[in-house]
C-alpha atoms as a PDB file:
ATOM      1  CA  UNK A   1     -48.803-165.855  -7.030  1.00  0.00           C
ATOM      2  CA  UNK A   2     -46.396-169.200  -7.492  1.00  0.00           C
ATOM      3  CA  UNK A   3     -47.197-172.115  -5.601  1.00  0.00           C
ATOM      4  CA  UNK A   4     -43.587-172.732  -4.701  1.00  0.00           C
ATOM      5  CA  UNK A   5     -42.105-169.478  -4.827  1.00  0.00           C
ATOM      6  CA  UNK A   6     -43.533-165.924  -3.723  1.00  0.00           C
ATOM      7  CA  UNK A   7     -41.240-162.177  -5.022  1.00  0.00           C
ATOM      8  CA  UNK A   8     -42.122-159.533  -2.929  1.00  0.00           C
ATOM      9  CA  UNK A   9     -41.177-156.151  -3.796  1.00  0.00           C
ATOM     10  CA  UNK A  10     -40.862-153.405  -1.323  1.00  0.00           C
ATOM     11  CA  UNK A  11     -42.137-150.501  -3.715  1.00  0.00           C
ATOM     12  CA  UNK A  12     -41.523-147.670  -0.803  1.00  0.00           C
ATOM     13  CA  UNK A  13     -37.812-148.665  -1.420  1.00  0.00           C
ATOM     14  CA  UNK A  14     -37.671-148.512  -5.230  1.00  0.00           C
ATOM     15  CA  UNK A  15     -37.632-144.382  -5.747  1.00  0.00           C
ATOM     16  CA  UNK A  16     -34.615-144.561  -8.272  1.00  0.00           C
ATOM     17  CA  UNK A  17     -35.770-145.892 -11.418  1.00  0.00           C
ATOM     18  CA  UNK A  18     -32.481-146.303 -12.646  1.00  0.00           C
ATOM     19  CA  UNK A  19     -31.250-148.923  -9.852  1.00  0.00           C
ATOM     20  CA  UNK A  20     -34.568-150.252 -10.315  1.00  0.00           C
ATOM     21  CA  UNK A  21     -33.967-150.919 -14.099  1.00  0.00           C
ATOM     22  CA  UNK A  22     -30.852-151.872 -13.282  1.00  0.00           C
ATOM     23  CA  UNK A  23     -31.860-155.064 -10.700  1.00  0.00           C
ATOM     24  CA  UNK A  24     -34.785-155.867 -12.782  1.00  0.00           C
ATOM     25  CA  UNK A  25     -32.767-156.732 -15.866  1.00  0.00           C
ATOM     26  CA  UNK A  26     -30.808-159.024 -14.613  1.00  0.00           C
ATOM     27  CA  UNK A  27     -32.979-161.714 -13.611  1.00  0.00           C
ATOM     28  CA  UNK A  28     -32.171-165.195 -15.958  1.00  0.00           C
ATOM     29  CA  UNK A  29     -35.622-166.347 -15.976  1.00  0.00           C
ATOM     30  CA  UNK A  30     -37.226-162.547 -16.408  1.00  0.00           C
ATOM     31  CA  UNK A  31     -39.608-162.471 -13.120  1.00  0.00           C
ATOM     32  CA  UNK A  32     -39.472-158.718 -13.022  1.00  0.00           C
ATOM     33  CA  UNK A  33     -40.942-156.362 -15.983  1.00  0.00           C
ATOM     34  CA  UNK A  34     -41.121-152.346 -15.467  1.00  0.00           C
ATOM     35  CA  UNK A  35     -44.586-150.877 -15.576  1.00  0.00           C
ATOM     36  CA  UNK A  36     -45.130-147.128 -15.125  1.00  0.00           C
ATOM     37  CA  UNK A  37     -41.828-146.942 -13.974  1.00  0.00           C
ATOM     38  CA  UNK A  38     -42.213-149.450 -11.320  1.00  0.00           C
ATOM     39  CA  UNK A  39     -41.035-152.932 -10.728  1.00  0.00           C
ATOM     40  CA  UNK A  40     -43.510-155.723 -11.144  1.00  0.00           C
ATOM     41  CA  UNK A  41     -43.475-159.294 -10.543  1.00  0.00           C
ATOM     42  CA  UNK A  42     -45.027-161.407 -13.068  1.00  0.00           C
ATOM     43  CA  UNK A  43     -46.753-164.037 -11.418  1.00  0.00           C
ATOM     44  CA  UNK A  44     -46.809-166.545 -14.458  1.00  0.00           C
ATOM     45  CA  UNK A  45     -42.656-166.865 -13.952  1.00  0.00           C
ATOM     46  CA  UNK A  46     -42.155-166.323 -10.348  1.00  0.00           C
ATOM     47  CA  UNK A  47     -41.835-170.500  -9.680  1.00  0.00           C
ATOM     48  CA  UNK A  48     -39.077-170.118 -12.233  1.00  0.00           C
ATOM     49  CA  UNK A  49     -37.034-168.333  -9.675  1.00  0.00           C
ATOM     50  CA  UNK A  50     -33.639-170.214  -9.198  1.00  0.00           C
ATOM     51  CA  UNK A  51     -32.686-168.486  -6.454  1.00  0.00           C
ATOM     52  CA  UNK A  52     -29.794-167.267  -7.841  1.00  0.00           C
ATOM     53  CA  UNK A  53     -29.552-164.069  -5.839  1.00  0.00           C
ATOM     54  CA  UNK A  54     -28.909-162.043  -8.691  1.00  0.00           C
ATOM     55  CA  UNK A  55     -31.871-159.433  -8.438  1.00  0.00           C
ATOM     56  CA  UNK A  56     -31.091-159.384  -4.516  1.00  0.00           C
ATOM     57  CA  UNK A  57     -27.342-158.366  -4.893  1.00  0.00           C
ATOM     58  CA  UNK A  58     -27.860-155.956  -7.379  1.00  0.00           C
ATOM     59  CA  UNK A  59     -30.891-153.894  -5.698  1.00  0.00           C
ATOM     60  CA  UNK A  60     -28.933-151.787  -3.358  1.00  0.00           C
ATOM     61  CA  UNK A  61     -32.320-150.453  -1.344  1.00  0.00           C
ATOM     62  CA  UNK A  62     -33.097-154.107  -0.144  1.00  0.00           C
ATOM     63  CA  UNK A  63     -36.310-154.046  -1.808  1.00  0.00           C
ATOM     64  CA  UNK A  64     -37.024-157.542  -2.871  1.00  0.00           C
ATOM     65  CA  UNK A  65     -37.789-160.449  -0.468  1.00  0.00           C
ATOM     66  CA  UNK A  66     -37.639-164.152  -1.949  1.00  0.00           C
ATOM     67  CA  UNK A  67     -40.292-166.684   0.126  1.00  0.00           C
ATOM     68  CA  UNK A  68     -39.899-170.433  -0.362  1.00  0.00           C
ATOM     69  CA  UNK A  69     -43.273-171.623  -0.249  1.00  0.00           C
ATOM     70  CA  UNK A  70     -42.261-175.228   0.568  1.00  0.00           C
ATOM     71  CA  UNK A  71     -39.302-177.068   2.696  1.00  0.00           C
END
């Protein structure tokens, strides 16, 4: 887990691998990696996040939540 930042993924929403792929990829500071066909979070480059928006705008199921961890 970051200590500023915390990815959540909704796995229940993520049943099309392709869209999955798809939102993944496109992260600039590559937080996401694919595993068994399933979206991961890699912990050591979630405080990276830039909150860019990227990843949310191009997951059409909703399935990734971005916590600030600070103010």
């Amino acid at each position: 887990m970051g200590l500023f930042v915390r990815v959540h993924i909704d796995l229940e929403k993520c049943k099309n691998p392709d869209e999955v792929k798809a939102w993944a990829g496109v992260c600039p500071v590559g937080i996401f990696k694919m595993e068994d066909a399933k979206p991961v979070v890699l912990e050591e480059n979630e405080d990276e996040c830039t909150f860019c928006g990227l990843c949310l705008q191009a997951c059409p199921s909703g399935a990734i939540k971005i916590e600030k961890l600070y103010e």
